[in-house]
Each structure stands twice: as C-alpha cells, then as structure tokens.
N, C-alpha and C. Protein backbone atom coordinates (compact mmCIF):
# COMPACT_ATOMS: atom_id res chain seq x y z
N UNK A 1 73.77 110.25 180.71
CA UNK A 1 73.48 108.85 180.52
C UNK A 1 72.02 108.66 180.08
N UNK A 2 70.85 109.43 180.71
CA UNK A 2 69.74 109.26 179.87
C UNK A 2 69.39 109.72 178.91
N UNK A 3 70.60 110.68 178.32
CA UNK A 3 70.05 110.78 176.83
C UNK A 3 70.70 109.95 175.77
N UNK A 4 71.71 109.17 176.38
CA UNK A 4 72.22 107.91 175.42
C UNK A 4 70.88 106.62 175.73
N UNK A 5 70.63 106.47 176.87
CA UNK A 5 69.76 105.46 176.31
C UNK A 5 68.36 105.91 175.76
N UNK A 6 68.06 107.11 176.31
CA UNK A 6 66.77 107.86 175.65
C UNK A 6 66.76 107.79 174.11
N UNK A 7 68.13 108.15 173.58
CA UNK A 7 68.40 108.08 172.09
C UNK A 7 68.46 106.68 171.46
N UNK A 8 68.03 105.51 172.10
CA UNK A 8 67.87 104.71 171.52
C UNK A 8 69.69 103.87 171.40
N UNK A 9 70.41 104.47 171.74
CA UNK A 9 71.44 103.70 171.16
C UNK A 9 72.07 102.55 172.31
N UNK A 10 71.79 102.90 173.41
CA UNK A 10 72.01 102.19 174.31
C UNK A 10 70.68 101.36 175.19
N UNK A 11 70.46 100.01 175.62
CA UNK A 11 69.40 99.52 176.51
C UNK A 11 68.96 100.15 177.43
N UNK A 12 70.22 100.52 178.39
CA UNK A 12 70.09 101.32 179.91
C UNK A 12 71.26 101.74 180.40
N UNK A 13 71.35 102.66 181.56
CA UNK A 13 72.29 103.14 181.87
C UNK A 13 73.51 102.05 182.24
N UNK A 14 73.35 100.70 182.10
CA UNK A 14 74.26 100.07 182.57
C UNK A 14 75.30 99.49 181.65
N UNK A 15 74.40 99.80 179.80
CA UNK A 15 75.33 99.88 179.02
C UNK A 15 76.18 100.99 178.49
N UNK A 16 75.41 101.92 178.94
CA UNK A 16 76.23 103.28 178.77
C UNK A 16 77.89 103.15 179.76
N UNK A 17 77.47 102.35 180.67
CA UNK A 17 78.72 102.51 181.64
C UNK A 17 79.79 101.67 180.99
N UNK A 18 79.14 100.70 180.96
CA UNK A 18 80.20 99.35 180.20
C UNK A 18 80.88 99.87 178.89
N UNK A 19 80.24 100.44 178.14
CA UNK A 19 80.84 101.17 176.98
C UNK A 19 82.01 102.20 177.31
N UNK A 20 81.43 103.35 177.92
CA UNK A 20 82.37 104.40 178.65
C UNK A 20 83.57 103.48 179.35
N UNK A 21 83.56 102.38 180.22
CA UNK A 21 84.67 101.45 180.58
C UNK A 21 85.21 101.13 179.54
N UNK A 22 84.91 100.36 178.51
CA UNK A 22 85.60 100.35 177.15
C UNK A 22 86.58 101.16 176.44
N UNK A 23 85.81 102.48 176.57
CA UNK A 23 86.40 103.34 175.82
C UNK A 23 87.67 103.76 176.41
N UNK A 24 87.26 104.02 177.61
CA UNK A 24 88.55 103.96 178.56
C UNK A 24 89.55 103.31 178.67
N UNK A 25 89.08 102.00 178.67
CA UNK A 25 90.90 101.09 178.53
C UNK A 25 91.44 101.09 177.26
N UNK A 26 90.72 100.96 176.24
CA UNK A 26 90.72 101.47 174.83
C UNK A 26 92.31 102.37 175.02
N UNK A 27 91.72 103.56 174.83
CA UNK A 27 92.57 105.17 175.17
C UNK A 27 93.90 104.30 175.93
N UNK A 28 93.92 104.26 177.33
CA UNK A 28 94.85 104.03 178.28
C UNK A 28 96.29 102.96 177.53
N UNK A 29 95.62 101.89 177.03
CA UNK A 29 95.79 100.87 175.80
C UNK A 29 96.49 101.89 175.12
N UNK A 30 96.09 102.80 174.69
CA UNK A 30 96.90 103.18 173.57
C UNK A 30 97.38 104.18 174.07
N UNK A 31 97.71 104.96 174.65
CA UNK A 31 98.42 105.77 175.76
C UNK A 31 99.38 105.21 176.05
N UNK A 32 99.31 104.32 176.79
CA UNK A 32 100.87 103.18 176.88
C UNK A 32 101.51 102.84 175.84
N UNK A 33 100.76 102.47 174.85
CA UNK A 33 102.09 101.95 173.72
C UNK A 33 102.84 103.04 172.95
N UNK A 34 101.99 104.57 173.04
CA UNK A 34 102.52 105.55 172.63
C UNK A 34 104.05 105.99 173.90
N UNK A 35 103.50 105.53 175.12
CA UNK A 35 104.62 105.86 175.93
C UNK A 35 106.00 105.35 175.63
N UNK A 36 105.25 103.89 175.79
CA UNK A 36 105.99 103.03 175.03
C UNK A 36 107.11 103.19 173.69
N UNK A 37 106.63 103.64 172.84
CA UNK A 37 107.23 103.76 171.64
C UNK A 37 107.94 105.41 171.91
N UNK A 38 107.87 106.02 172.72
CA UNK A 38 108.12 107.37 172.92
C UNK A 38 109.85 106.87 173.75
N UNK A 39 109.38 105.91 174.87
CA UNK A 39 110.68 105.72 175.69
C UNK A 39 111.83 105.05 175.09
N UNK A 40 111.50 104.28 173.86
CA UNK A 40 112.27 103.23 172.91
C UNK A 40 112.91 104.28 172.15
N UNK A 41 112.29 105.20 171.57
CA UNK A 41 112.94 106.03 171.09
C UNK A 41 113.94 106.61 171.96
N UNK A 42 113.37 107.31 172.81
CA UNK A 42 114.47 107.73 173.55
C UNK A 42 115.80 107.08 174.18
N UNK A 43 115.11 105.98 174.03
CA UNK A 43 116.64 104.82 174.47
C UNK A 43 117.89 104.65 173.61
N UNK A 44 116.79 104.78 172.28
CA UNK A 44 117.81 104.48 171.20
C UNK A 44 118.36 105.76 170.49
N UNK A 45 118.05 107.12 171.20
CA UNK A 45 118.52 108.29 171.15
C UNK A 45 119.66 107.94 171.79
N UNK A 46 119.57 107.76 173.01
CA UNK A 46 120.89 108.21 174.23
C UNK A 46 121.82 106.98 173.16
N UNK A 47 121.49 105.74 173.39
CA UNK A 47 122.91 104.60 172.62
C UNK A 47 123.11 105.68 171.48
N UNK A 48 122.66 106.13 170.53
CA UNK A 48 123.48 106.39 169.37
C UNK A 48 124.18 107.84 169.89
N UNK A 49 123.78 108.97 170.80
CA UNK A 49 125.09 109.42 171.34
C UNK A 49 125.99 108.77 172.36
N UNK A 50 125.54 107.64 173.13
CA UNK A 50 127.06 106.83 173.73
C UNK A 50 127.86 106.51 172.57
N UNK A 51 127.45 106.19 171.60
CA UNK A 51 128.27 106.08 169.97
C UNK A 51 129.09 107.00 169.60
N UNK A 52 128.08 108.13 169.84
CA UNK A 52 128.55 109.00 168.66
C UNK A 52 128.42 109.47 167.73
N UNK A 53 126.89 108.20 167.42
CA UNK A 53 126.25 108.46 165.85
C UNK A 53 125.41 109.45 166.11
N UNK A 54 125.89 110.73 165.75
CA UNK A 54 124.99 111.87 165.82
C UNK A 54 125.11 112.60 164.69
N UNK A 55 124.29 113.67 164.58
CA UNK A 55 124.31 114.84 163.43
C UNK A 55 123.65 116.25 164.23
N UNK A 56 124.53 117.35 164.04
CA UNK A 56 124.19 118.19 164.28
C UNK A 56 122.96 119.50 163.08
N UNK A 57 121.90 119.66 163.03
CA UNK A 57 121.70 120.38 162.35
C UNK A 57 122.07 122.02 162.96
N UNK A 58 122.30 122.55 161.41
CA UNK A 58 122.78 123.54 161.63
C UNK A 58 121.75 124.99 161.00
N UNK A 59 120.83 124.53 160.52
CA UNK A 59 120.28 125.71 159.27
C UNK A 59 118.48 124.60 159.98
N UNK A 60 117.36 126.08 159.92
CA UNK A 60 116.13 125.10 159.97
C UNK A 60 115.95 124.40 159.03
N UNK A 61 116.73 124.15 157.80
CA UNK A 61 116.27 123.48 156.72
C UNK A 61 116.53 122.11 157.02
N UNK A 62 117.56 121.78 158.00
CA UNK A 62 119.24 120.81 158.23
C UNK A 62 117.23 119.88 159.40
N UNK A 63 117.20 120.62 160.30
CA UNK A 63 115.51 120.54 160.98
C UNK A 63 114.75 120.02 160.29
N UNK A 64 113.70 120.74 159.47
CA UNK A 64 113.17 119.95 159.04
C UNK A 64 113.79 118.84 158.01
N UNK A 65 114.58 118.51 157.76
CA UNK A 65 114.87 117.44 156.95
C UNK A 65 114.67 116.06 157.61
N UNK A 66 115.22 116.53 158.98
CA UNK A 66 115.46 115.26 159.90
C UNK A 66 113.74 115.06 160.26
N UNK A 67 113.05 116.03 160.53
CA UNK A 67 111.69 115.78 161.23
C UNK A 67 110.88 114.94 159.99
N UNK A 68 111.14 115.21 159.18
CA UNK A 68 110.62 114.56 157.58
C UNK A 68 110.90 113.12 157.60
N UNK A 69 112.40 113.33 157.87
CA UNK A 69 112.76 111.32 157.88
C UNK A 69 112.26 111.00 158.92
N UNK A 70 112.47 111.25 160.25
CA UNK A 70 112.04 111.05 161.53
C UNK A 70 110.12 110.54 161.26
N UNK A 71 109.40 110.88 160.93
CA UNK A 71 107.97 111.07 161.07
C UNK A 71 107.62 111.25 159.61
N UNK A 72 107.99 111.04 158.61
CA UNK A 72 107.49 110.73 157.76
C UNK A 72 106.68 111.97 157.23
N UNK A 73 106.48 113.21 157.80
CA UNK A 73 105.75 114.23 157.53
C UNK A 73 106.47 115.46 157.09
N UNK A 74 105.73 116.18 156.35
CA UNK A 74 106.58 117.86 156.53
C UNK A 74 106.61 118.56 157.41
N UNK A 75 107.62 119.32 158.00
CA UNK A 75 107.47 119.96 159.24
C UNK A 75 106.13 121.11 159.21
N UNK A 76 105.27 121.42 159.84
CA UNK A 76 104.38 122.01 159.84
C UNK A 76 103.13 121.68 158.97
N UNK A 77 103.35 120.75 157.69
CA UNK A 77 102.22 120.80 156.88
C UNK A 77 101.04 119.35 157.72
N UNK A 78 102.01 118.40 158.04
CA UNK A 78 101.11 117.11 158.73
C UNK A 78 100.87 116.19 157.00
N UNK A 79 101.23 116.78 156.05
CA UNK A 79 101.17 116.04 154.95
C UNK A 79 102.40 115.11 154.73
N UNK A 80 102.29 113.90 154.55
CA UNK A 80 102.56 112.38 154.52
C UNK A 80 103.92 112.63 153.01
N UNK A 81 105.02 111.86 153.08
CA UNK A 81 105.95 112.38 151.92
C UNK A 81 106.26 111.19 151.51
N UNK A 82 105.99 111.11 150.32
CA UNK A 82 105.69 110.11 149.20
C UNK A 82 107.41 109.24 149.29
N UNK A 83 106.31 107.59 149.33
CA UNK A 83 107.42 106.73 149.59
C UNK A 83 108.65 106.83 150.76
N UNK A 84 108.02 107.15 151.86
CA UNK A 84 108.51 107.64 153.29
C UNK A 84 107.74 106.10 154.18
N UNK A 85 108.41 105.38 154.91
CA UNK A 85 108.26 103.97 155.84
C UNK A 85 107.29 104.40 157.01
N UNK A 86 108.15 105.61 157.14
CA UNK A 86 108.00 106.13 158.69
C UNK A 86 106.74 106.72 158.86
N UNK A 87 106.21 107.06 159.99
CA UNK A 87 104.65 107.89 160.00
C UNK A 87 104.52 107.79 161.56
C-alpha cells in the first residue's frame, strides 16, 4: 500500500483500500454472471435431452465442430470464426 501511494497514483492508504474494494466487487460481479450464464446453459442442456434434441459426436472432428458453433472459436486455436454470433 505505500508504494501505491508513494507512486503517486493514489492520495493515501485509504484510497488504495477503496479501490482494491472496487476491484473486488468488480471480479465477484462478474464471477456471478459467468456462473450465471454457465447454470442457464446447463439448464438448457438437461431440457433439450428431456427432449431428445441431442447429437451424438462421433469422430473429434464431429467435437470440434460443435465447440466452434458452441463458442464461436476453434477448438484449441482461441481464434474467433468469421461471421460466428456466438463468443
């Protein structure tokens, strides 16, 4: 803490704290909505096998195809696939 305000960027240690509190609910904030969006998924996993609407892949190719639509990415590269919604 005294080398954030030593460095000039902060008044005193009492903004160093208030910030660090910030940053914190910040994160947590977004921690939850990732949970969030993690459990929705999963909800709407289980309904579409109470359905039925499933697909089995069969080949890693059958894999990554789905992880591509799923996330919008290539499996392993993290590169973004042109005119893809998802991300």
């Amino acid at each position: 803490m005294d080398r954030q305000v030593g460095s000039g960027r902060h008044q005193n240690v009492s903004e160093v704290v208030r910030e660090a509190l910030r940053r914190t609910e910040a994160s947590l904030v977004e921690e939850n909505s990732c949970i969030a969006a993690i459990r929705a998924a999963i909800r709407e996993g289980r309904e579409d096998i109470a359905r039925g609407a499933t697909t089995l892949g069969e080949t890693a190719d059958d894999d990554a195809q789905l992880y591509a639509a799923l996330t919008g990415r290539r499996s392993g590269t993290g590169r973004e696939i042109a005119g893809s919604s998802r991300g």
